[in-house]
N, C-alpha and C. Protein backbone atom coordinates (compact mmCIF):
# COMPACT_ATOMS: atom_id res chain seq x y z
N UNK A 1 42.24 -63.60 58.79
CA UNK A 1 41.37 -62.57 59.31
C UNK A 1 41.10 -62.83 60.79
N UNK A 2 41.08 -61.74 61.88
CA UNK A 2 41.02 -61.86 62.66
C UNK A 2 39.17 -62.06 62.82
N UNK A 3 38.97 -62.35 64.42
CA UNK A 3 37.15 -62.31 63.79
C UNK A 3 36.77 -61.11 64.60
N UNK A 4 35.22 -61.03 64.02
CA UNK A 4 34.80 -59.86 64.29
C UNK A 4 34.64 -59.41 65.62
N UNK A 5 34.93 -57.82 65.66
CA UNK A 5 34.34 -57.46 67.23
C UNK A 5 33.39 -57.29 67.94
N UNK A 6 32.79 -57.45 68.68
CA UNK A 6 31.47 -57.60 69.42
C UNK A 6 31.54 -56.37 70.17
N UNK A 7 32.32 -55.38 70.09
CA UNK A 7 32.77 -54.10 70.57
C UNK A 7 32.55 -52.81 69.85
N UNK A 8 31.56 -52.30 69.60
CA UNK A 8 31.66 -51.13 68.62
C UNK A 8 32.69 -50.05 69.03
N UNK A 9 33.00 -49.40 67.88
CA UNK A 9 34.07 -48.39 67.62
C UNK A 9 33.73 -46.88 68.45
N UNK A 10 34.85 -46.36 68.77
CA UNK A 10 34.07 -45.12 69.11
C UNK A 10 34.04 -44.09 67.50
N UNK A 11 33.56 -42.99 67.73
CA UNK A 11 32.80 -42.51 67.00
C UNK A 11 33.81 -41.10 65.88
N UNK A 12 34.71 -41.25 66.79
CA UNK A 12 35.93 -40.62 66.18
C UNK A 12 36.79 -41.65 65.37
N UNK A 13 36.91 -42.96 65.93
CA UNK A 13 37.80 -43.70 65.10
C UNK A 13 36.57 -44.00 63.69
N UNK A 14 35.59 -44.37 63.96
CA UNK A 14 34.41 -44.93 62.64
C UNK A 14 34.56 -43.60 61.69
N UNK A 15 34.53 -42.24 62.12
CA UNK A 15 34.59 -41.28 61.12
C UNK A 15 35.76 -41.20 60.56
N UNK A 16 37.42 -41.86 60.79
CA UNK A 16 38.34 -41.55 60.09
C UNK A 16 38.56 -42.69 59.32
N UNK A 17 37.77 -43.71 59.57
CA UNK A 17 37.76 -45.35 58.52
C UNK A 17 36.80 -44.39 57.30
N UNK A 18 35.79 -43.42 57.59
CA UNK A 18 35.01 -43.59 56.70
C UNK A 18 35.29 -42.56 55.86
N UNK A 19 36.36 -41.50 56.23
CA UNK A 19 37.01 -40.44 55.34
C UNK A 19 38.32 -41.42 54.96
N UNK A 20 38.60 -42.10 55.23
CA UNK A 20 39.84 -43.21 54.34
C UNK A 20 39.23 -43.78 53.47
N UNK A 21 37.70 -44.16 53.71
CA UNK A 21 36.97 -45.39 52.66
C UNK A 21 36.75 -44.23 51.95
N UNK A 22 36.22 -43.12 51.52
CA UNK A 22 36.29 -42.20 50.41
C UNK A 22 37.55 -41.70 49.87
N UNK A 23 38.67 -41.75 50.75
CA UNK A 23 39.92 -41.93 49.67
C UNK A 23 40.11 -42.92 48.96
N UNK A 24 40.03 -43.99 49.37
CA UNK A 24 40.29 -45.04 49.40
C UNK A 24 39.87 -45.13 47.10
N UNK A 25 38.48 -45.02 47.85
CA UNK A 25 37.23 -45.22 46.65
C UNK A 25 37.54 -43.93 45.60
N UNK A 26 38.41 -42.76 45.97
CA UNK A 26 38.60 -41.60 45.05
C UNK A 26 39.69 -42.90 44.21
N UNK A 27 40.79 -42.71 45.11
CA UNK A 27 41.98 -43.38 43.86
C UNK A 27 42.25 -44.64 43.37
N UNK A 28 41.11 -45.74 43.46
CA UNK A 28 40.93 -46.70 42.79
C UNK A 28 39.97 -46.59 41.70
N UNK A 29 39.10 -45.45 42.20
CA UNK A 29 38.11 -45.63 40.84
C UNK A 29 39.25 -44.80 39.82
N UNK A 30 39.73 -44.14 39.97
CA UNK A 30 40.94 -42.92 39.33
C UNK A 30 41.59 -43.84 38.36
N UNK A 31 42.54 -44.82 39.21
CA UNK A 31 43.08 -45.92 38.84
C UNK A 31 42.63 -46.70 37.58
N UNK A 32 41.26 -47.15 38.26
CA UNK A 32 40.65 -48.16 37.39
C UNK A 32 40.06 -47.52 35.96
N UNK A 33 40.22 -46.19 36.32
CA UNK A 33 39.33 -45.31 34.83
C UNK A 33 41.04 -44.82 33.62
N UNK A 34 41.80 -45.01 34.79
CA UNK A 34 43.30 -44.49 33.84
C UNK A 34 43.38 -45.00 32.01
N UNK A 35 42.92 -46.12 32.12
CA UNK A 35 43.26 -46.80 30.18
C UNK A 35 41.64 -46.99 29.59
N UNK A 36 40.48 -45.77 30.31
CA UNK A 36 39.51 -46.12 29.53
C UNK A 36 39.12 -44.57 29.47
N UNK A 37 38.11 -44.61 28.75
CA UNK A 37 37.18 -42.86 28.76
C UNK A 37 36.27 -42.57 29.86
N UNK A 38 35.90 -43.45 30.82
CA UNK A 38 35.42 -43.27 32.22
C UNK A 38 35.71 -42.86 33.53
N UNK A 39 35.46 -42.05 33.80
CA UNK A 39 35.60 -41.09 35.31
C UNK A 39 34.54 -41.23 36.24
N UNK A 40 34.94 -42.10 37.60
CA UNK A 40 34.21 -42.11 38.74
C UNK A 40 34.07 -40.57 39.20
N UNK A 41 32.88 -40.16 40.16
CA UNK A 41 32.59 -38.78 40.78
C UNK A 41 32.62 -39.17 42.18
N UNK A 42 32.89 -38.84 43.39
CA UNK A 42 32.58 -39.24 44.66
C UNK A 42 32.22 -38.24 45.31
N UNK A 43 31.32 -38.15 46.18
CA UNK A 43 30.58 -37.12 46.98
C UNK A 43 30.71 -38.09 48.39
N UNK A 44 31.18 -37.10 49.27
CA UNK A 44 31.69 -37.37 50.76
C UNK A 44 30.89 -36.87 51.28
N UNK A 45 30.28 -37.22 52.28
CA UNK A 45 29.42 -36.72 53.33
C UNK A 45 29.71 -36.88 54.74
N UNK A 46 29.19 -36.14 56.60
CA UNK A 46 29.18 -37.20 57.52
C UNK A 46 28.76 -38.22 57.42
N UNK A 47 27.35 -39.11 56.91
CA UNK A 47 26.85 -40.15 56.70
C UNK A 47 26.43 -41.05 55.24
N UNK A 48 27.31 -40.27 54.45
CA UNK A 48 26.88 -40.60 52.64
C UNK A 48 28.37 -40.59 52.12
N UNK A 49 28.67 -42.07 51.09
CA UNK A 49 29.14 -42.01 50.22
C UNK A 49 28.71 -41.83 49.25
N UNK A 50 28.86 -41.32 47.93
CA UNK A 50 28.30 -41.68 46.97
C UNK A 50 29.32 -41.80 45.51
N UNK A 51 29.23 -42.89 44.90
CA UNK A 51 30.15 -43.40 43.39
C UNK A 51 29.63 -42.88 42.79
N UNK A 52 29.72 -42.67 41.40
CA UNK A 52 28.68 -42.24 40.31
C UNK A 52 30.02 -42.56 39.05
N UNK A 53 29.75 -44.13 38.08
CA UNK A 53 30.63 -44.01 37.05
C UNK A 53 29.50 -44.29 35.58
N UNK A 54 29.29 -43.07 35.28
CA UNK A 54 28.26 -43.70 33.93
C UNK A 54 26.41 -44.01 34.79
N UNK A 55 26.19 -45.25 34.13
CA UNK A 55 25.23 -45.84 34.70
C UNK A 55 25.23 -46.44 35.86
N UNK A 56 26.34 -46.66 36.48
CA UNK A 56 26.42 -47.51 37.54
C UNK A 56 26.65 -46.93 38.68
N UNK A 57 26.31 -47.04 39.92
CA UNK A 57 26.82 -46.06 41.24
C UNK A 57 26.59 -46.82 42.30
N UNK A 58 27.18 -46.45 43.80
CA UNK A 58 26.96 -47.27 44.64
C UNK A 58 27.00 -46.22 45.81
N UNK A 59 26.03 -46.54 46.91
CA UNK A 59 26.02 -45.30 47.79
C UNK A 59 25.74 -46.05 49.23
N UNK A 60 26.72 -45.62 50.05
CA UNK A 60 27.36 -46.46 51.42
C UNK A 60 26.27 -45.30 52.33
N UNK A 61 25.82 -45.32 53.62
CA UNK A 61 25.61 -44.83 54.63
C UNK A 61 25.78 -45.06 56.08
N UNK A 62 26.28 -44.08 56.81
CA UNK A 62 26.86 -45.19 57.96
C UNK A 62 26.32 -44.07 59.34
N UNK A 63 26.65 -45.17 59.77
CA UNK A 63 25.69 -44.86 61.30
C UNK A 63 26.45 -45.63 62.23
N UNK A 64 27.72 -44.64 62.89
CA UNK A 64 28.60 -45.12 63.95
C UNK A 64 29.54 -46.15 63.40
N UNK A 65 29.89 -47.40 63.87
CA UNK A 65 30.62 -48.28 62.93
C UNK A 65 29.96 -49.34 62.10
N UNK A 66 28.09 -48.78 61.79
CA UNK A 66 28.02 -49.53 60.98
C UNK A 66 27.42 -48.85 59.63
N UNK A 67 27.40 -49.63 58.41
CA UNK A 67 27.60 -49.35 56.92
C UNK A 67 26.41 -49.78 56.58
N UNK A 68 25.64 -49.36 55.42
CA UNK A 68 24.56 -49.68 54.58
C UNK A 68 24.76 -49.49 53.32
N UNK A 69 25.01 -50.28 52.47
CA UNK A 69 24.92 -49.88 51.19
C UNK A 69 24.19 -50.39 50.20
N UNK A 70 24.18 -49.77 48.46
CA UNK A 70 23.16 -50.18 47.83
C UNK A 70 24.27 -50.01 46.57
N UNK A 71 23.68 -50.73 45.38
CA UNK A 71 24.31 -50.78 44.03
C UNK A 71 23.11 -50.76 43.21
N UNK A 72 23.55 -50.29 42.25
CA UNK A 72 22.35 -49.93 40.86
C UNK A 72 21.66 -51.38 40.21
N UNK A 73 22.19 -52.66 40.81
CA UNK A 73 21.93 -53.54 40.27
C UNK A 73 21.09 -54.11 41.59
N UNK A 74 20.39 -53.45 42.21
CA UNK A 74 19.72 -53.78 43.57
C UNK A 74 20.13 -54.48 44.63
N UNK A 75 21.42 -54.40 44.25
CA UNK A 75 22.23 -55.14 45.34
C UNK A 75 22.03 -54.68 46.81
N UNK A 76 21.81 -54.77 48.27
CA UNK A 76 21.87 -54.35 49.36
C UNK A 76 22.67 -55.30 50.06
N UNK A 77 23.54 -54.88 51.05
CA UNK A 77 24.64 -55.00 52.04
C UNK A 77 24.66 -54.45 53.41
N UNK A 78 24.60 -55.00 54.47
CA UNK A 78 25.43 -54.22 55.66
C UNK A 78 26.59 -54.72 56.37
N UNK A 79 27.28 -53.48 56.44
CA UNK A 79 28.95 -54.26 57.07
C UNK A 79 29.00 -53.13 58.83
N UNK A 80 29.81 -53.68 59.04
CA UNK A 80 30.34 -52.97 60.43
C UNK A 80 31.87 -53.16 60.53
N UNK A 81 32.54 -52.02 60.84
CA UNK A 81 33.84 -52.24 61.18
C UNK A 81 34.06 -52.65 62.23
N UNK A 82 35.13 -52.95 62.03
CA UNK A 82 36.41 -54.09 63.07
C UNK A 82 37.27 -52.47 63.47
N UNK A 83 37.82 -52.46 64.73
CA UNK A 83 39.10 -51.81 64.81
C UNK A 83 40.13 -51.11 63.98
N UNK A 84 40.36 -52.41 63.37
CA UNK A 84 41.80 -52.24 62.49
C UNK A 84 40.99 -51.61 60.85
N UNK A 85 39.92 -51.65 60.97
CA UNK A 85 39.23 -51.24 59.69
C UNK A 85 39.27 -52.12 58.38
N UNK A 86 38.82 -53.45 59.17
CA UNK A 86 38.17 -54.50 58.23
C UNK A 86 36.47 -54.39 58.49
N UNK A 87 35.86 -54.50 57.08
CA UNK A 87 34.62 -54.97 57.05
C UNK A 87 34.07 -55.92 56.85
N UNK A 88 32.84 -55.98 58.12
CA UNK A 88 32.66 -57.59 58.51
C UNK A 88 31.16 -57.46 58.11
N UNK A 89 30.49 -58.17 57.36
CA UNK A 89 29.01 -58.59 56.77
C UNK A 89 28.65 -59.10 57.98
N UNK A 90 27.38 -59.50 58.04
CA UNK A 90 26.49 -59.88 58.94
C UNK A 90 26.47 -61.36 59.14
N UNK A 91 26.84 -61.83 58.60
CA UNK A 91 27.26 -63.55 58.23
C UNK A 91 28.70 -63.72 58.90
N UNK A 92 29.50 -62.68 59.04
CA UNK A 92 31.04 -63.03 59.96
C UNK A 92 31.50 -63.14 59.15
N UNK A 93 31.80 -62.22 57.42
CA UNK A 93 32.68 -62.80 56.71
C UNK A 93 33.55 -61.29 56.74
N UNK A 94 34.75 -61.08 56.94
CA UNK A 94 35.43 -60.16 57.03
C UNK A 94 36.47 -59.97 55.76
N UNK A 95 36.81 -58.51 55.01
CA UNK A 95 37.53 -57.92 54.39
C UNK A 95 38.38 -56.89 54.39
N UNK A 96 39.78 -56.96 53.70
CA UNK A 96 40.02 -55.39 54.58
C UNK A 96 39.64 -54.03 54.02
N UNK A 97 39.50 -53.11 54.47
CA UNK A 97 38.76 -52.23 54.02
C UNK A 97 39.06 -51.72 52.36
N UNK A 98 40.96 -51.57 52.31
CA UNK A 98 41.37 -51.38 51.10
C UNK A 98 40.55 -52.38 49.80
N UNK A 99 41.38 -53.73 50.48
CA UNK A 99 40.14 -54.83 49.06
C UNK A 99 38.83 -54.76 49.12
N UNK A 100 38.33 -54.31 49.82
CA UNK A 100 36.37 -53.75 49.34
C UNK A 100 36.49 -52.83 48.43
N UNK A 101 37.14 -51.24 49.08
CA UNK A 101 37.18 -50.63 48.59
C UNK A 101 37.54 -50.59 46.64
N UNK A 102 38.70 -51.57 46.64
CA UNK A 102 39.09 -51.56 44.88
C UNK A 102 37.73 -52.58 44.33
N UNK A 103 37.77 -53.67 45.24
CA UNK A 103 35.95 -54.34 44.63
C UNK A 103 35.41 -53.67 43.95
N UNK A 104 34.50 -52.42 45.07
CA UNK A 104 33.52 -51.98 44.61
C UNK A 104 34.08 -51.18 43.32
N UNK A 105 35.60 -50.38 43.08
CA UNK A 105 35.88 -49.66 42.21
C UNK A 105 36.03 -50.38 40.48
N UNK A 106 36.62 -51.64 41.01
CA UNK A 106 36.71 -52.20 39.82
C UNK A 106 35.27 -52.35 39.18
N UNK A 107 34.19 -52.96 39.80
CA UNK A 107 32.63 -53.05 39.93
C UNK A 107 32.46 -51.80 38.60
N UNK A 108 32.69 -50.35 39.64
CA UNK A 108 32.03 -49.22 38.86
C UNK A 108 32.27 -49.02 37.16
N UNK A 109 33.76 -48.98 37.57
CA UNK A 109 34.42 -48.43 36.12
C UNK A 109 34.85 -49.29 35.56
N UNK A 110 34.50 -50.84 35.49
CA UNK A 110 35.38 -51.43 34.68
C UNK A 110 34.35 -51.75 33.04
């Protein structure tokens, strides 16, 4: 992993990481629901993701290149993108956006 940038994104590149991170999150939860009776829902917004599988959901908000999110299990997070569209936690630990993305999917629907 490269390390994080101390450079925020401009505001056109952060909005096309964050319409990829809702693809991203459509066809893994898709994926991950294929050999069970469970179907993820995703609602896209300018500043709202939102999961919804069953009981469980997880809902991202972002503000330029940085991320807020929450999980049904009171989990809270903030990430900020990198360039290349890795997400970096507040601690400097970086991921790429795809492996968050199936994380959180496997998370929902498994």
């Amino acid at each position: 992993m490269q390390a994080q940038q101390e450079n925020p994104i401009s505001e056109e590149h952060a909005r096309q990481l964050w319409i990829s991170l809702a693809s991203l999150l459509r066809s893994y939860t898709a994926a991950h629901g294929l050999h069970g009776s469970r179907q993820a829902t995703v609602e896209l917004g300018d500043t709202m993701i939102r999961v919804r599988c069953g009981e469980r959901w997880l809902e991202l908000q972002r503000q330029a290149d940085r991320l807020e999110g929450w999980m049904q299990d009171g989990r809270r997070f903030q990430l900020r993108w990198s360039e290349d569209g890795d997400l970096w936690t507040e601690a400097g630990v970086g991921l790429p956006m795809d492996l968050q993305a199936e994380e959180w999917s496997r998370e929902l629907v498994a």
